[in-house]
C-alpha atoms as a PDB file:
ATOM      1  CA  UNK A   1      -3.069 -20.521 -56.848  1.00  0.00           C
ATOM      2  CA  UNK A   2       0.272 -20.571 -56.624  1.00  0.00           C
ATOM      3  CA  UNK A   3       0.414 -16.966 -55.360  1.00  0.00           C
ATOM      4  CA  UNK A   4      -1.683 -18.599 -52.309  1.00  0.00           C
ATOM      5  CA  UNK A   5       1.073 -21.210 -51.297  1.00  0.00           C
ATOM      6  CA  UNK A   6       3.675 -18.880 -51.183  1.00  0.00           C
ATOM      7  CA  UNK A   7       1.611 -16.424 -49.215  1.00  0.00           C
ATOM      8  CA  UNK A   8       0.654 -19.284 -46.724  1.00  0.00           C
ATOM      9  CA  UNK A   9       4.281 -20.335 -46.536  1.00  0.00           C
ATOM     10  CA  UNK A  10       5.463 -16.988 -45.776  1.00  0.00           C
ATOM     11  CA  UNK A  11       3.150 -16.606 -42.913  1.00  0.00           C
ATOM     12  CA  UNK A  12       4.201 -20.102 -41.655  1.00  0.00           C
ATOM     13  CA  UNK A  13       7.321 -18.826 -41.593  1.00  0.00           C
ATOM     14  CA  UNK A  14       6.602 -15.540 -39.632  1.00  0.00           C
ATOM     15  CA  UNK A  15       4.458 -17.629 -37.247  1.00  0.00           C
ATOM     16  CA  UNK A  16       7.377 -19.479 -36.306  1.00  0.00           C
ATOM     17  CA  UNK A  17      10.154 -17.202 -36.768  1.00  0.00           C
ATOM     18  CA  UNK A  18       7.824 -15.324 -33.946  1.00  0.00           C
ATOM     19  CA  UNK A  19       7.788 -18.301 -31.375  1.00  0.00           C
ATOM     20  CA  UNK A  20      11.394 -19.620 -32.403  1.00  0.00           C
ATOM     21  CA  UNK A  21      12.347 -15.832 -30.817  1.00  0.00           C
ATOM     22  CA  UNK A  22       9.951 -15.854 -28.068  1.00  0.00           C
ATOM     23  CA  UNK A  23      11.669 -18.913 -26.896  1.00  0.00           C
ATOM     24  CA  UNK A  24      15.386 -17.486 -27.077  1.00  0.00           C
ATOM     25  CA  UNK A  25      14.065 -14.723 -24.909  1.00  0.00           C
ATOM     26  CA  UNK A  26      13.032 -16.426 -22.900  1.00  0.00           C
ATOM     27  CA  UNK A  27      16.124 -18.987 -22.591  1.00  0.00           C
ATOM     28  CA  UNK A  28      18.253 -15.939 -23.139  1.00  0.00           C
ATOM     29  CA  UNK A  29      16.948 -14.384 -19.946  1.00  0.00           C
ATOM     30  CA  UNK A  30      16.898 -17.900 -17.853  1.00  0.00           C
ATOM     31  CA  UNK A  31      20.798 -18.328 -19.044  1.00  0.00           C
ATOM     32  CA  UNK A  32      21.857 -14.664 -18.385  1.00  0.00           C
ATOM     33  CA  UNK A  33      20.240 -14.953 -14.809  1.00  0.00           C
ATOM     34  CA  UNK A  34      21.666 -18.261 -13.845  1.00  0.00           C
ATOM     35  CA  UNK A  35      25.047 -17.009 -14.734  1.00  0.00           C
ATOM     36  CA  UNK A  36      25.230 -14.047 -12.597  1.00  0.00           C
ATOM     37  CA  UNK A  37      23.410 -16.146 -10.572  1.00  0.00           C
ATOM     38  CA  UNK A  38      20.658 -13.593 -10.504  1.00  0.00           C
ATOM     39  CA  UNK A  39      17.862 -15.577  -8.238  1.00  0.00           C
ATOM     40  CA  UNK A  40      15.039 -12.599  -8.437  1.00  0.00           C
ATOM     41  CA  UNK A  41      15.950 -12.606 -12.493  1.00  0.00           C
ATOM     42  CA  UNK A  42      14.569 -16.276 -12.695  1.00  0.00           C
ATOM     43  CA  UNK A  43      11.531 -15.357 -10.741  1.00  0.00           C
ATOM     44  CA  UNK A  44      10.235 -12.883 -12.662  1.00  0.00           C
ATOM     45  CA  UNK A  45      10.191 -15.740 -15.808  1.00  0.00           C
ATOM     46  CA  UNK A  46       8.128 -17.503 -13.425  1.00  0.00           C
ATOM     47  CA  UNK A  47       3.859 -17.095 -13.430  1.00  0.00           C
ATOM     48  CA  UNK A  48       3.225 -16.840  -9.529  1.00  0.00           C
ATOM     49  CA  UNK A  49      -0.763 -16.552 -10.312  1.00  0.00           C
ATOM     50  CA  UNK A  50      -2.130 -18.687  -8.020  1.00  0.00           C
ATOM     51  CA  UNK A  51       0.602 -20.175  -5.855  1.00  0.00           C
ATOM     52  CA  UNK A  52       0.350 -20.636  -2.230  1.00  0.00           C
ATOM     53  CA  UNK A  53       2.801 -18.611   0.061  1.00  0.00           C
ATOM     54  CA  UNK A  54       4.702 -22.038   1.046  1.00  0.00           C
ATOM     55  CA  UNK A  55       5.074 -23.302  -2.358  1.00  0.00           C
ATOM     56  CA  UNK A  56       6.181 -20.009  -3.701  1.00  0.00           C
ATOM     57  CA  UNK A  57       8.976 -20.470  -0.602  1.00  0.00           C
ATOM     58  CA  UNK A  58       9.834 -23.768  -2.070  1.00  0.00           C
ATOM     59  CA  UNK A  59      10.425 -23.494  -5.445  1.00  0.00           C
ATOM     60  CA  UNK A  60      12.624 -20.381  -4.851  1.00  0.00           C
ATOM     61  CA  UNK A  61      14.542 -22.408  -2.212  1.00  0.00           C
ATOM     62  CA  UNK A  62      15.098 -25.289  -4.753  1.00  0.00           C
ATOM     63  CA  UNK A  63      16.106 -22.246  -7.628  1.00  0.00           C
ATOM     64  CA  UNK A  64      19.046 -21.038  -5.686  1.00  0.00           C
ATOM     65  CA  UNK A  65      20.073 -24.616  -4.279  1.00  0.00           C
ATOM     66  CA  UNK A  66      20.690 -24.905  -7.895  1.00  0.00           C
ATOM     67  CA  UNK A  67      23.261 -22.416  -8.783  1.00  0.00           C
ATOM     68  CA  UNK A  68      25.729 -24.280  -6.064  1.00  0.00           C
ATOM     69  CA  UNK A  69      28.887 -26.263  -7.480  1.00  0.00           C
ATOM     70  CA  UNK A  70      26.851 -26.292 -11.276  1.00  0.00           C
ATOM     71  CA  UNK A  71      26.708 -24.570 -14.948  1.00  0.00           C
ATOM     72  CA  UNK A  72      24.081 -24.724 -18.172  1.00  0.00           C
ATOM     73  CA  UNK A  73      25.367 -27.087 -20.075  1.00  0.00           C
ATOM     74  CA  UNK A  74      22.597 -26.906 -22.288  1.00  0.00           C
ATOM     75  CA  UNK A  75      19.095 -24.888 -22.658  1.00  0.00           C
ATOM     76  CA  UNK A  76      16.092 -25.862 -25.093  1.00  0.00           C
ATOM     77  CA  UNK A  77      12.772 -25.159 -25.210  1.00  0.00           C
ATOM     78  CA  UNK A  78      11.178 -28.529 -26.910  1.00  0.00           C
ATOM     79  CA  UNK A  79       7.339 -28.407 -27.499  1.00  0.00           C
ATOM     80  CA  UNK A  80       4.569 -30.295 -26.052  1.00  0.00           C
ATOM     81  CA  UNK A  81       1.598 -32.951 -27.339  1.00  0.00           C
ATOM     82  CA  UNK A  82      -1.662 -30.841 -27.920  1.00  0.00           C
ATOM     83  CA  UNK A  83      -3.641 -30.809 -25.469  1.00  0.00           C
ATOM     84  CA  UNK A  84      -1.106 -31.835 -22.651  1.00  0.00           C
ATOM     85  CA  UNK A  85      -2.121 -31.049 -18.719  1.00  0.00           C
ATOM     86  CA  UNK A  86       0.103 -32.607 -16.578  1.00  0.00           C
ATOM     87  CA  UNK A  87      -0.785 -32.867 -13.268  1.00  0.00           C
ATOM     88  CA  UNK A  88       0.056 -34.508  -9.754  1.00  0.00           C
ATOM     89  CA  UNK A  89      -0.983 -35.803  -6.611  1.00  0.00           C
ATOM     90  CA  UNK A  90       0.707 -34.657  -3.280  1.00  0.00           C
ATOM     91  CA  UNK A  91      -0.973 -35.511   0.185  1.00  0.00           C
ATOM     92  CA  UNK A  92      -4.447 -36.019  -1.465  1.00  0.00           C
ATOM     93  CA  UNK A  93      -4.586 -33.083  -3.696  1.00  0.00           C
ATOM     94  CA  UNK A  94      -4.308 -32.869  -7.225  1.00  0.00           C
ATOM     95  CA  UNK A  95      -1.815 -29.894  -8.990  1.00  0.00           C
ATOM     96  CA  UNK A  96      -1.806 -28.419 -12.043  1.00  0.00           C
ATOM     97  CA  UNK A  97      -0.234 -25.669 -13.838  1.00  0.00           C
ATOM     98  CA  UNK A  98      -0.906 -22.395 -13.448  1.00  0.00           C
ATOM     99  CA  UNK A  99      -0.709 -21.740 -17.232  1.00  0.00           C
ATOM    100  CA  UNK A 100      -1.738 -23.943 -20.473  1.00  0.00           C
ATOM    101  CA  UNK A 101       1.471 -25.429 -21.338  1.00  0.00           C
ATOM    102  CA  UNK A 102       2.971 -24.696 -25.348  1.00  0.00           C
ATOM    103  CA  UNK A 103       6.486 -26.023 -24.438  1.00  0.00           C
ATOM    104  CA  UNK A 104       9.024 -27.559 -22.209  1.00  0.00           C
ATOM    105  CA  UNK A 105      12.144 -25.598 -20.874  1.00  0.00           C
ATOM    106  CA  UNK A 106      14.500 -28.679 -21.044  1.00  0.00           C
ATOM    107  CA  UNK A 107      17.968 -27.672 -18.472  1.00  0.00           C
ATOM    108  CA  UNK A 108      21.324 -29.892 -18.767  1.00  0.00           C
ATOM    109  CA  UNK A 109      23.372 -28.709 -16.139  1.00  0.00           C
ATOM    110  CA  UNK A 110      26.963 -30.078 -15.527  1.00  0.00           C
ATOM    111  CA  UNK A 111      28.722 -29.688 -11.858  1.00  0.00           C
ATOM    112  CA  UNK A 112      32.407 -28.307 -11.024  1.00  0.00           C
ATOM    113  CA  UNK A 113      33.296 -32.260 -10.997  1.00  0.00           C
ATOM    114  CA  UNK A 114      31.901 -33.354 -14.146  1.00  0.00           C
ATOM    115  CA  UNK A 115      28.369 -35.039 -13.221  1.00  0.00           C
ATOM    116  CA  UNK A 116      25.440 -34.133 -15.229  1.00  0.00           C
ATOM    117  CA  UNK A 117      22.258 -33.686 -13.721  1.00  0.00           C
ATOM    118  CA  UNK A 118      18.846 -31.809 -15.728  1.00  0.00           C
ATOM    119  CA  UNK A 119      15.285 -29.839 -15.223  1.00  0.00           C
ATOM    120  CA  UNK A 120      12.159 -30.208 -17.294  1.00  0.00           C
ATOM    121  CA  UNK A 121       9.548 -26.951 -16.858  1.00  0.00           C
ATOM    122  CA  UNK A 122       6.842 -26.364 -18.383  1.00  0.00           C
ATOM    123  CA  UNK A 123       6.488 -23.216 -20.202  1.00  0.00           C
ATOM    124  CA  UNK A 124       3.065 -21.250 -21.899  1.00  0.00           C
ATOM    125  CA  UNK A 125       1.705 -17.792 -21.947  1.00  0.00           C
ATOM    126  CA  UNK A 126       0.573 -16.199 -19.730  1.00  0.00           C
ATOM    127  CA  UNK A 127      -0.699 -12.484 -20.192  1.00  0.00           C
ATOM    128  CA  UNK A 128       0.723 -12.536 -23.685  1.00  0.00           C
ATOM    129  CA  UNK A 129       4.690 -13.364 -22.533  1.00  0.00           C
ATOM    130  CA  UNK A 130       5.802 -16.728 -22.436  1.00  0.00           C
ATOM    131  CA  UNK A 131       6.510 -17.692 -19.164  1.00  0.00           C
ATOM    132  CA  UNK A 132       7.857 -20.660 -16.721  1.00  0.00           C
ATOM    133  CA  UNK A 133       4.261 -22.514 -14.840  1.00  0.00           C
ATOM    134  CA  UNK A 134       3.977 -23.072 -11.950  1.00  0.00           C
ATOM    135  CA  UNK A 135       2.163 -25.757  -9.877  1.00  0.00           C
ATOM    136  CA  UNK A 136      -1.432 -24.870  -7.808  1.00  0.00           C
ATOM    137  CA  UNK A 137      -4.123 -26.680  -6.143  1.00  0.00           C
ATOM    138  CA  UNK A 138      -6.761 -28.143  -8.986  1.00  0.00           C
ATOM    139  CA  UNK A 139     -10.121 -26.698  -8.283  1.00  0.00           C
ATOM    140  CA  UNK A 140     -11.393 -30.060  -7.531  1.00  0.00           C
ATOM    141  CA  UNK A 141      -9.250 -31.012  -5.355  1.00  0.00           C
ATOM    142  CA  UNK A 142     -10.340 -27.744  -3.192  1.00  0.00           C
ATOM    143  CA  UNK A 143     -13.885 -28.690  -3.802  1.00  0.00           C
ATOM    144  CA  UNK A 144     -13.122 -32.490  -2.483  1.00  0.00           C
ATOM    145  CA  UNK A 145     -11.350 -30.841   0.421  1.00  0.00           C
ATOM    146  CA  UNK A 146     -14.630 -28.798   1.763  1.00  0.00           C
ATOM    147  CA  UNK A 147     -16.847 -30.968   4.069  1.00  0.00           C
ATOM    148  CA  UNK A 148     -19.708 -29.551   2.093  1.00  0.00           C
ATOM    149  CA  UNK A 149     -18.467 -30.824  -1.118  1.00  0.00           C
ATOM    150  CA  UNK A 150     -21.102 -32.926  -2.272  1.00  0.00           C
ATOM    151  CA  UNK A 151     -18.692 -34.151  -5.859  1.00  0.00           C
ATOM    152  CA  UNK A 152     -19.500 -37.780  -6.355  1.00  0.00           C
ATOM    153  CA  UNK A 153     -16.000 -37.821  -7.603  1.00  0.00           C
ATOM    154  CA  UNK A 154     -13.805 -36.791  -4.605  1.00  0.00           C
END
């Protein structure tokens, strides 16, 4: 019996020595990019699956607006409730992420005059590699869109 706890420990252990590293890399890559200031290196921690041409524009724009006049102060990945799917509404359709979400990327920035200023994103796998989500049109909302749509809920 007590062989049993100390194998179930151990494998706790492994389990979370495994996402504890999967995190770094993934904050290890994020910090190395932003510091040469390495746009295309932050995109590629980004899943894309999904995302319309112009919002793929925007959230690239608002990247590199961000390496202007600033510097990680601080980088964490901090998990999330079971379960969690946040979502929004933006002219009358409802986003979601691209990805089920295991964590949030939590970014304290500081600028050249001293001002702090900070990002949430929300992080999960996606084709086995953790990786930043991304924000897409909710089925439903494409369904409520259609003229045919005959949802009840729309």
């Amino acid at each position: 019996m007590l062989r049993n706890f100390f194998v179930t420990i151990l494998a706790v252990i492994i389990c979370n020595t495994a996402v504890a590293d999967e995190n770094s890399l993934l904050v290890q890559k994020y910090l190395n990019s932003f510091a040469s200031r390495d746009a295309a290196g932050i995109f590629q921690l980004i899943n894309w699956e999904g995302v319309d041409k112009q919002s793929r524009q925007s959230l690239q724009k608002y990247i590199k607006s961000g390496f202007k006049g600033r510097q990680i102060r601080r980088i964490y990945i901090e998990p999330v409730a079971e379960g969690a799917d946040p979502s929004y509404v933006q002219d009358g359709k409802t986003y979601q992420l691209n990805l089920k979400p295991t964590g949030q990327l939590n970014i304290v920035y500081i600028s050249n005059k001293g001002k702090r200023s900070s990002t949430q994103l929300f992080v999960g796998q996606h084709n086995g590699e953790l990786m930043i989500g991304s924000a897409v049109v909710a089925p439903e909302s494409l369904a409520c869109g259609n003229p045919e749509s005959k949802k009840k809920s729309c």
